[in-house]
Protein backbone atom coordinates (compact mmCIF):
# COMPACT_ATOMS: atom_id res chain seq x y z
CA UNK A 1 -32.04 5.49 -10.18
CA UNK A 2 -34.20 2.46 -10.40
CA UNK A 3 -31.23 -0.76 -9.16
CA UNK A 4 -31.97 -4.33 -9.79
CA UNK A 5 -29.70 -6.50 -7.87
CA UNK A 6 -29.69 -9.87 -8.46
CA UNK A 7 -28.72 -12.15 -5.98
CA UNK A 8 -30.50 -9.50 -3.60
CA UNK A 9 -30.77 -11.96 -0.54
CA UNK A 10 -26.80 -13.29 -0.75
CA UNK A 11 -23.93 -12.08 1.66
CA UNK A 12 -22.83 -9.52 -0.95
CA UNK A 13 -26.36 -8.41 -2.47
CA UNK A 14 -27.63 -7.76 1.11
CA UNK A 15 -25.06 -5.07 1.60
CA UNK A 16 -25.65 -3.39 -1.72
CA UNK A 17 -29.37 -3.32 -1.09
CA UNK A 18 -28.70 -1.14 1.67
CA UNK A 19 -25.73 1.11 0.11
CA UNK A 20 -28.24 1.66 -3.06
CA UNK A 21 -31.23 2.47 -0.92
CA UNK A 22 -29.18 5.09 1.58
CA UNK A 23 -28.13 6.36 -1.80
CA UNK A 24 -31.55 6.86 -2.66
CA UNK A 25 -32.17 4.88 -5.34
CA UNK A 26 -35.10 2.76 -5.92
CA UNK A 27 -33.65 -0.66 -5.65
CA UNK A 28 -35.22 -4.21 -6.89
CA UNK A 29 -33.86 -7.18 -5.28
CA UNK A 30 -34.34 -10.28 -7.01
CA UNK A 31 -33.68 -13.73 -5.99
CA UNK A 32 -33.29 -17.10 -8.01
CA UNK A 33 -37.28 -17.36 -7.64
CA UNK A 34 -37.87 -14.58 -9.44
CA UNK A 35 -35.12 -15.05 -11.96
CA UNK A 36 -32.79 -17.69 -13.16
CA UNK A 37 -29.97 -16.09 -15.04
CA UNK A 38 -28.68 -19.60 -16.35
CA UNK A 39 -31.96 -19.31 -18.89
CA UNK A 40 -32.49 -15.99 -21.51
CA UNK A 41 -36.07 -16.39 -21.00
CA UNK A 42 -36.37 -16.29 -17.10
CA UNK A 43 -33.96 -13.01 -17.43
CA UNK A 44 -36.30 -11.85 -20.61
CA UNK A 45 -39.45 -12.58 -18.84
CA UNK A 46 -38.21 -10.88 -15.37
CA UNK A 47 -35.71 -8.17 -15.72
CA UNK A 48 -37.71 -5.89 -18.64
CA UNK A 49 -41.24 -5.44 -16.42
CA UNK A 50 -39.34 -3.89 -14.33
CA UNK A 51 -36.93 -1.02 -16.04
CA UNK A 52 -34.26 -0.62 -14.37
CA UNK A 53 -31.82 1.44 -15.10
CA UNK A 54 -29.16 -0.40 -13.54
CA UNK A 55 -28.71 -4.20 -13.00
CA UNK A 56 -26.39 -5.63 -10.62
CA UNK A 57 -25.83 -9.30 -10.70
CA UNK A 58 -23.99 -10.51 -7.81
CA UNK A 59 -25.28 -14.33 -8.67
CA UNK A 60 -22.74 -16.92 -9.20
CA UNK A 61 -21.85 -20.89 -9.00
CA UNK A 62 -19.32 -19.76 -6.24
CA UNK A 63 -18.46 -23.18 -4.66
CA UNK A 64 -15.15 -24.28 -6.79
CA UNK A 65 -14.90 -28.08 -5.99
CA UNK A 66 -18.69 -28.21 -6.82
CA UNK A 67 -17.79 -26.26 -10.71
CA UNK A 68 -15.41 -28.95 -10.94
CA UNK A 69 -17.46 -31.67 -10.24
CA UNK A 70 -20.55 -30.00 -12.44
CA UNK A 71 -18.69 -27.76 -15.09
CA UNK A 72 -21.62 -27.71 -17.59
CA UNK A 73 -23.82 -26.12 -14.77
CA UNK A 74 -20.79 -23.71 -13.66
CA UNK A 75 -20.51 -22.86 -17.32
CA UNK A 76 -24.36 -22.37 -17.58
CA UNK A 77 -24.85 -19.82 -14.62
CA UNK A 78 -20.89 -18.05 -14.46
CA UNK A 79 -20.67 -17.69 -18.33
CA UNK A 80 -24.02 -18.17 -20.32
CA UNK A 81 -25.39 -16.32 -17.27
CA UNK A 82 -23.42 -13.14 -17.54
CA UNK A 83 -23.80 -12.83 -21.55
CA UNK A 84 -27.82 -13.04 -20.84
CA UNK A 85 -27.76 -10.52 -18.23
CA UNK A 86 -25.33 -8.62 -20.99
CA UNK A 87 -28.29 -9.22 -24.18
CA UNK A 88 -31.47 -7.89 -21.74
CA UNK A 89 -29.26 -5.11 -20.46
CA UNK A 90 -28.27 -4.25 -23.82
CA UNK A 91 -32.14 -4.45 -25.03
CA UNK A 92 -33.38 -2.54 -22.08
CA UNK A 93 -30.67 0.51 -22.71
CA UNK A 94 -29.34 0.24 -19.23
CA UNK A 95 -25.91 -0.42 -16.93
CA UNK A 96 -24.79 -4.02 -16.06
CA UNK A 97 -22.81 -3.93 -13.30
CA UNK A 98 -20.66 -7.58 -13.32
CA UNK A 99 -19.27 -9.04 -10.41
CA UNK A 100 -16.06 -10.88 -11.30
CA UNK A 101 -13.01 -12.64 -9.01
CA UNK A 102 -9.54 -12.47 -8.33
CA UNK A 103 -9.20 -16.87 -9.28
CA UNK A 104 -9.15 -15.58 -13.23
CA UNK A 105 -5.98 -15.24 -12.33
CA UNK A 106 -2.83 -18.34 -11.41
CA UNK A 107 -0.94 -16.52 -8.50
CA UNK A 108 2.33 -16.61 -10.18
CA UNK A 109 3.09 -13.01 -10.84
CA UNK A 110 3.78 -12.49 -6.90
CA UNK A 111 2.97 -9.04 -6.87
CA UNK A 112 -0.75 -7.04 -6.84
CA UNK A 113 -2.71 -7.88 -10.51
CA UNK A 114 -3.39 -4.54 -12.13
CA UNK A 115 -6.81 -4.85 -14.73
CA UNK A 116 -4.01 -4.97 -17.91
CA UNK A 117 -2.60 -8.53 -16.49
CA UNK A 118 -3.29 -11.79 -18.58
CA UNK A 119 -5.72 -13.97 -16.50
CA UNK A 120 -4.57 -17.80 -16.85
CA UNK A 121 -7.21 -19.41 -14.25
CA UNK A 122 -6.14 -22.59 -12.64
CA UNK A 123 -9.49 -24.48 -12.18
CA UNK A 124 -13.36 -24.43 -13.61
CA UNK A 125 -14.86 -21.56 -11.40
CA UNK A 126 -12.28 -19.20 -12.67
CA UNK A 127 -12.33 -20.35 -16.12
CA UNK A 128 -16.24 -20.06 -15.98
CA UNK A 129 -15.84 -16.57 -14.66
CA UNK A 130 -13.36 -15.41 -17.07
CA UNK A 131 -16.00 -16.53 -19.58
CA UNK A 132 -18.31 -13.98 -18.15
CA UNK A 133 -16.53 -11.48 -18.27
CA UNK A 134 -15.62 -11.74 -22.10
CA UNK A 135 -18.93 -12.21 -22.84
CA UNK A 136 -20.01 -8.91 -20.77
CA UNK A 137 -17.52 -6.72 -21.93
CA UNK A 138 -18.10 -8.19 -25.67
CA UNK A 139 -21.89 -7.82 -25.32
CA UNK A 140 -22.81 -4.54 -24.03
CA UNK A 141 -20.99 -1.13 -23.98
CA UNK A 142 -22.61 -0.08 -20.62
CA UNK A 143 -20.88 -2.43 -18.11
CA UNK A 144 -18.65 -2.29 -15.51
CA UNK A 145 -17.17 -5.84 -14.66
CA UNK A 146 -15.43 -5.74 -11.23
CA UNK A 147 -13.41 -8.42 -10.57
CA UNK A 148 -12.89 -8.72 -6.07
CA UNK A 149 -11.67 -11.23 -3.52
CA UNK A 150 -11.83 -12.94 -0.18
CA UNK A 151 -15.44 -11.32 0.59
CA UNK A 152 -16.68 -11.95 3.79
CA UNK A 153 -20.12 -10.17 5.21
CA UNK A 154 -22.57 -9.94 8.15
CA UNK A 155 -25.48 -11.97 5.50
CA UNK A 156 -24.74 -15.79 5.19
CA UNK A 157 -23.04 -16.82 2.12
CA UNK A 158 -24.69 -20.20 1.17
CA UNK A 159 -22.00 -21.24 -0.76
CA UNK A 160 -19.41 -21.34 2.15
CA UNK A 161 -21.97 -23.00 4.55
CA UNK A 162 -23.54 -19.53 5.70
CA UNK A 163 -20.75 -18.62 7.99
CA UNK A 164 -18.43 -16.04 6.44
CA UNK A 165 -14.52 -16.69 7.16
CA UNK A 166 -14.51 -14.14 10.32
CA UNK A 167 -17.58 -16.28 12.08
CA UNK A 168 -16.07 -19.36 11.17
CA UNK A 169 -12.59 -19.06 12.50
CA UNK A 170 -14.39 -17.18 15.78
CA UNK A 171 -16.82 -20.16 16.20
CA UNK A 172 -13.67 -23.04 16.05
CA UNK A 173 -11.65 -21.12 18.66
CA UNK A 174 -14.51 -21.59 20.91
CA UNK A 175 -15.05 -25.31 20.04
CA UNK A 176 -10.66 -25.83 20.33
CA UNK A 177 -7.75 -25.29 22.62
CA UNK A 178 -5.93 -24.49 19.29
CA UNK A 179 -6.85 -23.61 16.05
CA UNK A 180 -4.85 -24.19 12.85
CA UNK A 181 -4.91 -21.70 9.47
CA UNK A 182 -3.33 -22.30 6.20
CA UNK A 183 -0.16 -19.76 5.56
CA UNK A 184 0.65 -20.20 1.94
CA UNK A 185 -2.11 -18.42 0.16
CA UNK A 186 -2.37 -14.73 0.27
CA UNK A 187 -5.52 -12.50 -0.03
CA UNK A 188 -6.74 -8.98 0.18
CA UNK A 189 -9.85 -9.79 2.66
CA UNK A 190 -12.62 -7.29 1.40
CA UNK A 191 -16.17 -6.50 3.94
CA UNK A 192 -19.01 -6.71 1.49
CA UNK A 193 -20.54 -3.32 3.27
CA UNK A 194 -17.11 -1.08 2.49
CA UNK A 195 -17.47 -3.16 -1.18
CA UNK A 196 -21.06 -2.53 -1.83
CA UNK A 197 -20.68 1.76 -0.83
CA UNK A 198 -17.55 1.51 -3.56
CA UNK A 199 -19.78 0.02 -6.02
CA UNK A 200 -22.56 2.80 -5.35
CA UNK A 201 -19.54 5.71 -6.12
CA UNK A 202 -18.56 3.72 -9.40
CA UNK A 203 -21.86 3.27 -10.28
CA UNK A 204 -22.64 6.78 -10.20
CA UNK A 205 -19.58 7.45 -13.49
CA UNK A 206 -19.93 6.75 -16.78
CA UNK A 207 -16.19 5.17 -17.45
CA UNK A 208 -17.51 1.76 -17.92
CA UNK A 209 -15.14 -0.86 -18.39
CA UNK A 210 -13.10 -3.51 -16.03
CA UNK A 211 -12.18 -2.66 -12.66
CA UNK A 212 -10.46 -4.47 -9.63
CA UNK A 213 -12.22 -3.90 -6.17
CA UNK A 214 -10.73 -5.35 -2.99
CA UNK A 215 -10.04 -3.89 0.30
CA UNK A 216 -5.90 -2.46 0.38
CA UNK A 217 -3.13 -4.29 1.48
CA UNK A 218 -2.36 -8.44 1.74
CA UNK A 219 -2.48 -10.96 4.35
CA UNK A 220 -2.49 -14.73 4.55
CA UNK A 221 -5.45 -16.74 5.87
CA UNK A 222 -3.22 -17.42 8.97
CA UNK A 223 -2.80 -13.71 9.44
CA UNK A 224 -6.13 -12.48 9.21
CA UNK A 225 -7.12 -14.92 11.53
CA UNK A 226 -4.51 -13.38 13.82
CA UNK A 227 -5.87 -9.78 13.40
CA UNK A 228 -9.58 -11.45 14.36
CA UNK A 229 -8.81 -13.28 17.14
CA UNK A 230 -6.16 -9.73 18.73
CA UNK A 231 -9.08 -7.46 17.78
CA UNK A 232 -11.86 -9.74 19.57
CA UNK A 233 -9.46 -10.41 22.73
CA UNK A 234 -9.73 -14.65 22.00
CA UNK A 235 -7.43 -16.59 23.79
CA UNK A 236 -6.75 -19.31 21.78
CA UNK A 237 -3.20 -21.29 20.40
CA UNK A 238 -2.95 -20.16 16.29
CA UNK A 239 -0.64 -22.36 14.50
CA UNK A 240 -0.07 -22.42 11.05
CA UNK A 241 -0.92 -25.59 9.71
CA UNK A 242 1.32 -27.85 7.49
CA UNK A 243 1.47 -28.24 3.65
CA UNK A 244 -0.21 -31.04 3.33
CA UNK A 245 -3.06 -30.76 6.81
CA UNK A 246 -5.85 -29.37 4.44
CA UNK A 247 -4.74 -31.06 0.91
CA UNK A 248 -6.80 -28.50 -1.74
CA UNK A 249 -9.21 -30.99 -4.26
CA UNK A 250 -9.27 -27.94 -6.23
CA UNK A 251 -5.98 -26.04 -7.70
CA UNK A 252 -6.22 -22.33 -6.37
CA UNK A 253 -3.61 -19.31 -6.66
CA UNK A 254 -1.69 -18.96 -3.86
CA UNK A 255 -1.64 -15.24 -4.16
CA UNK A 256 -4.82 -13.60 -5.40
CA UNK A 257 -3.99 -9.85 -4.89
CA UNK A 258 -5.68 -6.97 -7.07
CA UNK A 259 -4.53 -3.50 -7.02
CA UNK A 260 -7.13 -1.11 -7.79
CA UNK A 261 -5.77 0.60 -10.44
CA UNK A 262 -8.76 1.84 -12.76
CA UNK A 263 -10.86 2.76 -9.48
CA UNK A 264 -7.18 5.19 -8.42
CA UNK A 265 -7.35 6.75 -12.08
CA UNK A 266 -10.45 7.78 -11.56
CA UNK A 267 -10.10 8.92 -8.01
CA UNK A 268 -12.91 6.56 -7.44
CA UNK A 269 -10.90 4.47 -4.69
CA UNK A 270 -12.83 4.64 -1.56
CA UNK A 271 -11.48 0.85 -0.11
CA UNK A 272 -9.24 1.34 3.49
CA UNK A 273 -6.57 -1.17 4.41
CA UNK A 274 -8.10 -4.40 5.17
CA UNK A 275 -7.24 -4.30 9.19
CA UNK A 276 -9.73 -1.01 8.58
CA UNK A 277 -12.65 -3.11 6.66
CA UNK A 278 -11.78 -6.15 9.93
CA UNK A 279 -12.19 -3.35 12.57
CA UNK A 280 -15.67 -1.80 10.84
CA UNK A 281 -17.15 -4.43 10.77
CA UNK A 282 -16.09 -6.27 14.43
CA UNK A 283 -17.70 -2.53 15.22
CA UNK A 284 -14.34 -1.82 16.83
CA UNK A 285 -13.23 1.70 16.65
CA UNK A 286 -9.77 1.39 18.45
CA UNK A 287 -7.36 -1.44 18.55
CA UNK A 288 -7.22 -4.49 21.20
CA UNK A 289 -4.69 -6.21 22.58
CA UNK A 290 -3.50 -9.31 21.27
CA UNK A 291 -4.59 -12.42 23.02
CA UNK A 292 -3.11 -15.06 20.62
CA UNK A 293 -0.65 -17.89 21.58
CA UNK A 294 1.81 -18.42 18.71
């Protein structure tokens, strides 16, 4: 198949560039020079030349304090974005594969979000994004919208300063005698590479519709900085830091979980345990000792 991916260059893009060409598919990446998905004419000018037969838009305004300090532009590029990917897609006869997050929803339910739960997002980003997806899924038959979480990658992710959470948290416990993580919010942390091969396998169905992607299993941010620094052998003093150390400017659910419920129906559910997704991609086939202080 003939696979444009927009946002081609990004930390989750990257990954599906390579899991769509080891496919063997003819893939198209596209960055925001050759496309601007905020504007129907960029994405009317760019996308039909080409003909694919599958698009793949993994670009976003991903930064949440900046959507709530700029929530027209959020709205523009998360929202309007997504429905003009949806009308050229829909013109063009092809798939529009729709990346989506886990912050459409508050946190309060306390246990894994299956695809049939009511999203209530707390701030703009996931408002914006919720927006997309309506507009996707009310736009185009052809679509799968797949909502993930917690991504982290081996390509820079601009929007979190090009370090991913894994090279961030290894970089401070060289800079620090102790390093301090956040407890109360609780995540499913996904590797864009074991993501992007899932999206290849769902790509490949035709039982379009919404689906929640994220590697199995929970953690907080303090424990999966645990599991890094005990699979990488890091001596360093982790200490979970206190309520109000790193005050959030932006309201965020404190549990973000998805269960992957429409991938299981379809026996489509190829994502391991997220120690798994930690150890592929510290390229660590057997576990390590734990150097961490507590």
């Amino acid at each position: 198949m003939k696979i444009a991916i927009i946002g081609g260059n990004g930390q989750l893009g990257c990954d599906l560039v390579q899991a769509f060409t080891a496919n063997g598919d003819q893939v198209i990446p596209l960055t925001h020079s050759n496309l601007e998905i905020a504007s129907l004419d960029s994405a009317s000018r760019a996308l039909p030349p080409l003909q694919p037969q599958v698009i793949v838009n993994t670009a976003a305004m991903h930064h949440v304090e900046n959507c709530e300090r700029e929530p027209e532009r959020a709205f523009a590029v998360n929202a309007l974005g997504a429905k003009n990917l949806a009308l050229v897609a829909r013109d063009l006869g092809c798939v529009l594969i729709h990346f989506s997050t886990d912050y459409v929803f508050d946190g309060s339910k306390m246990c894994p979000y299956v695809e049939e739960d009511v999203p209530r997002p707390l701030n703009v980003y996931g408002v914006t994004k919720l927006a997309g997806e309506h507009f996707v899924r009310g736009s185009l038959e052809k679509h799968f919208v797949v909502r993930t979480s917690a991504l982290y990658g081996k390509s820079p992710c601009r929007a979190k300063g090009g370090l991913s959470f894994v090279e961030l948290i290894l970089k401070l416990a060289k800079e620090r005698p102790e390093v301090r993580v956040v407890a109360s919010e609780v995540v499913s942390p996904t590797y864009t590479a074991e993501l992007a091969r899932q999206i290849v396998a769902l790509s490949c169905s035709n039982a379009f519709g919404l689906y929640h992607a994220t590697a199995e299993g929970s953690c907080s941010w303090y424990d999966f900085a645990r599991e890094i620094f005990a699979l990488t052998n890091t001596k360093v003093s982790l200490q979970v830091a206190g309520p109000n150390e790193f005050p959030a400017k932006v309201p965020r659910p404190s549990y973000s979980v998805l269960e992957n419920r429409g991938l299981k129906r379809l026996g489509l559910n190829l994502l391991r345990p997220w120690r798994d997704g930690l150890r592929n991609y510290l390229g660590i086939t057997g576990a390590c000792q734990a150097a961490v202080t507590p």
